[in-house]
C-alpha atoms as a PDB file:
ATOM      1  CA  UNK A   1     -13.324 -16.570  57.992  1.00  0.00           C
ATOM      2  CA  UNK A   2      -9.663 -17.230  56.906  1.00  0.00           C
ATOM      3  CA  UNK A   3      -9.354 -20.063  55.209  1.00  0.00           C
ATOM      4  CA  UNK A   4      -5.895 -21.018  57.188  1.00  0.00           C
ATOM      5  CA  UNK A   5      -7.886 -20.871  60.270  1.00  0.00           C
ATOM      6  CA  UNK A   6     -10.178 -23.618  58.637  1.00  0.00           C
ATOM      7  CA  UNK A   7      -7.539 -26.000  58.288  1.00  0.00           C
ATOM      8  CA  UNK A   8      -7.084 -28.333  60.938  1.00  0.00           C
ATOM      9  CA  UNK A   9      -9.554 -26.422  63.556  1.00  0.00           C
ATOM     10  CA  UNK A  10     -12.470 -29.024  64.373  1.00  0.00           C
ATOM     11  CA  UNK A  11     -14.174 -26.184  66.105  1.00  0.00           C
ATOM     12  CA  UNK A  12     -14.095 -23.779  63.178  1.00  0.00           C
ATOM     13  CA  UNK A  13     -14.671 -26.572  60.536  1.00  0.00           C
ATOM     14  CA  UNK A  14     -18.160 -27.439  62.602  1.00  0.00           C
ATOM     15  CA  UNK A  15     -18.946 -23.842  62.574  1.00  0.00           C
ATOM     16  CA  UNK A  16     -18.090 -23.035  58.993  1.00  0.00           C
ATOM     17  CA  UNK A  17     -20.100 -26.359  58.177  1.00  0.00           C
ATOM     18  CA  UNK A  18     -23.045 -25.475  59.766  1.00  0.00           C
ATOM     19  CA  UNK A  19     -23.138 -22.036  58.223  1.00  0.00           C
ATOM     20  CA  UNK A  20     -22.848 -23.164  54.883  1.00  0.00           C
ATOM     21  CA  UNK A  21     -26.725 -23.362  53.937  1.00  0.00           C
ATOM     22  CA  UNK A  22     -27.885 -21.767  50.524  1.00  0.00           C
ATOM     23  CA  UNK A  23     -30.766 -19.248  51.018  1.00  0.00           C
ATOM     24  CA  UNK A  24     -34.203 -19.735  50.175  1.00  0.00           C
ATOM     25  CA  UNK A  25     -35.139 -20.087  46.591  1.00  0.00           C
ATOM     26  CA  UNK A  26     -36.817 -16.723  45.645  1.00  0.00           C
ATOM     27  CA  UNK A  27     -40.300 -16.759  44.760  1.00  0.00           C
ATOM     28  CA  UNK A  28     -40.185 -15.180  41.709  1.00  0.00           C
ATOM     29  CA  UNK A  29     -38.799 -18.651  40.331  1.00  0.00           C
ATOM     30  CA  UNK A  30     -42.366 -20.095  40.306  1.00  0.00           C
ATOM     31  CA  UNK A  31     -42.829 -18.125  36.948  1.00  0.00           C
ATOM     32  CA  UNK A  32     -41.570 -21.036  35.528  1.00  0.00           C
ATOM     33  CA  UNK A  33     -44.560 -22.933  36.137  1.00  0.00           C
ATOM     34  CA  UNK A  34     -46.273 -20.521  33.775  1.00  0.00           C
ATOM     35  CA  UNK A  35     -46.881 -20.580  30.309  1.00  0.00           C
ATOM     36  CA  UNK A  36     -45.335 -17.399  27.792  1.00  0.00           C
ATOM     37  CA  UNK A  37     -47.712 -14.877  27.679  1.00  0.00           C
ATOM     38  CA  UNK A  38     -47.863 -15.087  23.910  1.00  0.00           C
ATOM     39  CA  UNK A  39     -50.866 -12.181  23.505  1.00  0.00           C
ATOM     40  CA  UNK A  40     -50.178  -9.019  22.971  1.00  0.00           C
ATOM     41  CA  UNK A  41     -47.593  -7.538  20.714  1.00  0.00           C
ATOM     42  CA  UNK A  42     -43.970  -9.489  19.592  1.00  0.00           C
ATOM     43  CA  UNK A  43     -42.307  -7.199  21.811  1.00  0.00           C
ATOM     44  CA  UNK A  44     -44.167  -8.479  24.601  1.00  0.00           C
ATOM     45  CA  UNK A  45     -44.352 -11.849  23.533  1.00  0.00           C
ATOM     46  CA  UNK A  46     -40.695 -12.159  23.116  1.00  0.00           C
ATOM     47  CA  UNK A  47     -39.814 -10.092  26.614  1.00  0.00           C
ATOM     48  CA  UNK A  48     -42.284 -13.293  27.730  1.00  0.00           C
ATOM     49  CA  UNK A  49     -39.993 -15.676  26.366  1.00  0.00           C
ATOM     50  CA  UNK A  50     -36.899 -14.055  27.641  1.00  0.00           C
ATOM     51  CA  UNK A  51     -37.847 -13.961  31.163  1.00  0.00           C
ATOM     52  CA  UNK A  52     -39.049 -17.428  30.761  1.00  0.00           C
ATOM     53  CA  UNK A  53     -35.756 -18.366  29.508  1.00  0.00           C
ATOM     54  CA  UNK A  54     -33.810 -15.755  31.909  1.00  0.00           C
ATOM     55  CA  UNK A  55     -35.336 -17.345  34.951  1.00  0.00           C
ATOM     56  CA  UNK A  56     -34.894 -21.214  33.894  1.00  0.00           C
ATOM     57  CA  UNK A  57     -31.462 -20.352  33.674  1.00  0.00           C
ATOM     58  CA  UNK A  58     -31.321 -18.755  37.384  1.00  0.00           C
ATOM     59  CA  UNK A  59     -33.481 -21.607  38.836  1.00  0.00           C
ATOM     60  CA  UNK A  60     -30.165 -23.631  37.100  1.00  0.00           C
ATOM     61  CA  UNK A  61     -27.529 -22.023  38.154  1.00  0.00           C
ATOM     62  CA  UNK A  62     -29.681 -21.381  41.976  1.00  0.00           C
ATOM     63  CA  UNK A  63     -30.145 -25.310  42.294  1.00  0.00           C
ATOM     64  CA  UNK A  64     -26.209 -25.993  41.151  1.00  0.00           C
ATOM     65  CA  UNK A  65     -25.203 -23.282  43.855  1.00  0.00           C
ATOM     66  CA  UNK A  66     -27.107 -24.968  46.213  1.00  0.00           C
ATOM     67  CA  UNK A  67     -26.094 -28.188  45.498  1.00  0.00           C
ATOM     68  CA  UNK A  68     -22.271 -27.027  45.862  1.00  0.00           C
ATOM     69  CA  UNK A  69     -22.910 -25.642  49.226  1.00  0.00           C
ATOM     70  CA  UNK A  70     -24.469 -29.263  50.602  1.00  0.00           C
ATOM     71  CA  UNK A  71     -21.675 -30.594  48.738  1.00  0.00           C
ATOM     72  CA  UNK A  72     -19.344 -28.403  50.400  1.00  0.00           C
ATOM     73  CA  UNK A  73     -20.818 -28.657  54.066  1.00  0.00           C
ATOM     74  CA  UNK A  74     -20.680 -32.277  53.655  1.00  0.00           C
ATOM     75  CA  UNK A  75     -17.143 -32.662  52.680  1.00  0.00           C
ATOM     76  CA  UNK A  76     -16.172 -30.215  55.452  1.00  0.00           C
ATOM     77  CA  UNK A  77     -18.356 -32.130  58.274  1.00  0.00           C
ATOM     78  CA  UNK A  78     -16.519 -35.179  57.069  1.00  0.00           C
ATOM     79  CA  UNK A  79     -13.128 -33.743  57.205  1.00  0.00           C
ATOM     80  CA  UNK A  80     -13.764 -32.599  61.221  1.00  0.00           C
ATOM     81  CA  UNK A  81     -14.642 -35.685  61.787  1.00  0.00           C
ATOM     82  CA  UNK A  82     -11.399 -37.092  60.379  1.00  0.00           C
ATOM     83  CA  UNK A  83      -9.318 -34.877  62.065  1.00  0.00           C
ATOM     84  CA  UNK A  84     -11.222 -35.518  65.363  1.00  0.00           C
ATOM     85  CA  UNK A  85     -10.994 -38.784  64.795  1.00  0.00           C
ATOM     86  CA  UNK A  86      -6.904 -38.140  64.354  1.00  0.00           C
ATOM     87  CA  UNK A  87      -6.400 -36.181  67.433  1.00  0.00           C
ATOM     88  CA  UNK A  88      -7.910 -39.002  69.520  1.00  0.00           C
ATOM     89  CA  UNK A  89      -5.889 -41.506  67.716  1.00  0.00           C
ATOM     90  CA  UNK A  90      -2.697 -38.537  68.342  1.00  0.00           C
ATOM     91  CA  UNK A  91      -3.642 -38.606  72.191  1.00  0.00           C
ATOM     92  CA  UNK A  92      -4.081 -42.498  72.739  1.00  0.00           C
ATOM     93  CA  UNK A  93      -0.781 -43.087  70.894  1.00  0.00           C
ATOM     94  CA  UNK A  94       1.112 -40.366  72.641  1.00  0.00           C
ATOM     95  CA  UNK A  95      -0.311 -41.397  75.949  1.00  0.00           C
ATOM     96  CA  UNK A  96       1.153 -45.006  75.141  1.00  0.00           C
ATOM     97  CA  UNK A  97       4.035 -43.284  74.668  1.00  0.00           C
ATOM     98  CA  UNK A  98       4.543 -41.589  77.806  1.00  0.00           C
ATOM     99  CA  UNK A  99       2.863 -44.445  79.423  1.00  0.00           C
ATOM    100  CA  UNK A 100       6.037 -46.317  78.242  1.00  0.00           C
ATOM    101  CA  UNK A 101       8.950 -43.981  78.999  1.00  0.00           C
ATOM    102  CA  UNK A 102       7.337 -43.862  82.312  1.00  0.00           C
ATOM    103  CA  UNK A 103       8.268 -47.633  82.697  1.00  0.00           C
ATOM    104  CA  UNK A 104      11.599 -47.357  81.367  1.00  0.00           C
ATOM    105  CA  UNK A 105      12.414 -44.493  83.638  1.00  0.00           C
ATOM    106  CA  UNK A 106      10.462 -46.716  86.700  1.00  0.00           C
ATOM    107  CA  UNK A 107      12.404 -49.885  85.683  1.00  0.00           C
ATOM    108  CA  UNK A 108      16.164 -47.560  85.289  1.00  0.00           C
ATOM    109  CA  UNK A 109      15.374 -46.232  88.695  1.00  0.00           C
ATOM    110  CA  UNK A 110      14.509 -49.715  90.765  1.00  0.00           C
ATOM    111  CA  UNK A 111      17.991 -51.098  88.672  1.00  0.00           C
ATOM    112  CA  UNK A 112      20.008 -47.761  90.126  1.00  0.00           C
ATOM    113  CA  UNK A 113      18.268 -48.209  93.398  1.00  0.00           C
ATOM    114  CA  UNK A 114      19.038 -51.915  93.737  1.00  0.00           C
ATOM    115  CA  UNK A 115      22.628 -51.961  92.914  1.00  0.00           C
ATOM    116  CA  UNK A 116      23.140 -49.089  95.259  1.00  0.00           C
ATOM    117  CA  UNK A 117      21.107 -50.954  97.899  1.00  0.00           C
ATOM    118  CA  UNK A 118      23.485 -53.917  97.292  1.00  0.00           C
ATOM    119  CA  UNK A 119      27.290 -51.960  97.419  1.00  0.00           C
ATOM    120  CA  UNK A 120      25.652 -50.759 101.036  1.00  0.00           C
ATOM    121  CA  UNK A 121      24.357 -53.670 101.946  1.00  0.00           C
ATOM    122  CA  UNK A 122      27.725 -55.519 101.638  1.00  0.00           C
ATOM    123  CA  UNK A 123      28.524 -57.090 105.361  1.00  0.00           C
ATOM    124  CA  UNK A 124      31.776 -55.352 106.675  1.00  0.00           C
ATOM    125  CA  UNK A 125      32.922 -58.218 108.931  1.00  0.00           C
ATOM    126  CA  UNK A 126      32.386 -61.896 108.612  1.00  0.00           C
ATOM    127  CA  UNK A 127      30.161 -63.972 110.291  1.00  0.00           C
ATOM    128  CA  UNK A 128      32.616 -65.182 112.460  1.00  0.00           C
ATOM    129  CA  UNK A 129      34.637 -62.540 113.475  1.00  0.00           C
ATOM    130  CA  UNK A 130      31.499 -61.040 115.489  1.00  0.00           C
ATOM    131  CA  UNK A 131      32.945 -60.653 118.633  1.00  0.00           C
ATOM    132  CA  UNK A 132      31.883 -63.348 121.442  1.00  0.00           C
ATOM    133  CA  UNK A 133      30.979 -65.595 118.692  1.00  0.00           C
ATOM    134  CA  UNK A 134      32.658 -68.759 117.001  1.00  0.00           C
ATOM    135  CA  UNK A 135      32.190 -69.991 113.440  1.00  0.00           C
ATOM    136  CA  UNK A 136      31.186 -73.436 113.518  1.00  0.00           C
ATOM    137  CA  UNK A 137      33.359 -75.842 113.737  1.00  0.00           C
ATOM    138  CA  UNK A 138      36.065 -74.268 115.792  1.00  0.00           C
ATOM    139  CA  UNK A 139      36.343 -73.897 119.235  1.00  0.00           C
ATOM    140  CA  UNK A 140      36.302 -70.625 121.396  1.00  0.00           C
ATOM    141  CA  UNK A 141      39.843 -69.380 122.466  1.00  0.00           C
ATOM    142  CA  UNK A 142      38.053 -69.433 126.590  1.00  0.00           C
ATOM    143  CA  UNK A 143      36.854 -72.916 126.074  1.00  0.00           C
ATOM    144  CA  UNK A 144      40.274 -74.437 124.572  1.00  0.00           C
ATOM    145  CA  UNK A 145      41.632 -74.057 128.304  1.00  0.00           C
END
């Protein structure tokens, strides 16, 4: 797996993560629980040693390997989690976001619509020259005579 395709991909960081497990120690490492076989000729005595020393050296570099891998799996886990944790953060803020340019726009349409509601609204006549009516406080042309 790529390694760009790691990078910032929750999905393939959880799957690399879980993956990442060292194999089995092999069984031949419980030589080391045995002493040299120091019988026999120095040949064999020394090809003893060696493989003694040959295999403490493997169980080493085996248990270091390992230990990377957990190490490894463990920082990847973590840095999911911290980008999970950043997309949620990502979606919450750009929800607020939206949330508020929805308002503006709501708010800059209900001022629009309100000042166009109040040029219409504007009376054409006044309210005494309806016809048939009188504004208080005069009299009616028919009444005067």
């Amino acid at each position: 797996m790529p390694a760009a395709e790691v990078n910032g991909n929750t999905e393939a960081m959880s799957a690399f993560s879980s993956r990442l497990t060292a194999p089995p120690m092999p069984p031949s490492l419980t030589r080391l629980g045995t002493p040299p076989n120091l019988s026999g000729l120095f040949e064999g005595i020394a090809m003893s040693v060696l493989d003694k020393a040959a295999t403490a050296a493997m169980a080493t570099y085996l248990t270091k390997v390992t230990e990377d891998l957990v190490t490894d799996s463990a920082k990847v886990k973590a840095a999911a989690a911290t980008y999970s944790a950043a997309d949620v953060a990502s979606a919450l803020t750009l929800t607020a976001s939206a949330l508020k340019l929805a308002n503006k726009g709501l708010g800059m349409l209900k001022q629009a619509g309100g000042t166009f509601g109040q040029q219409s609204a504007s009376p054409a006549t006044e309210p005494g020259d309806e016809p048939g009516k009188t504004a208080p406080g005069t009299t009616s042309p028919t009444s005067a005579a």
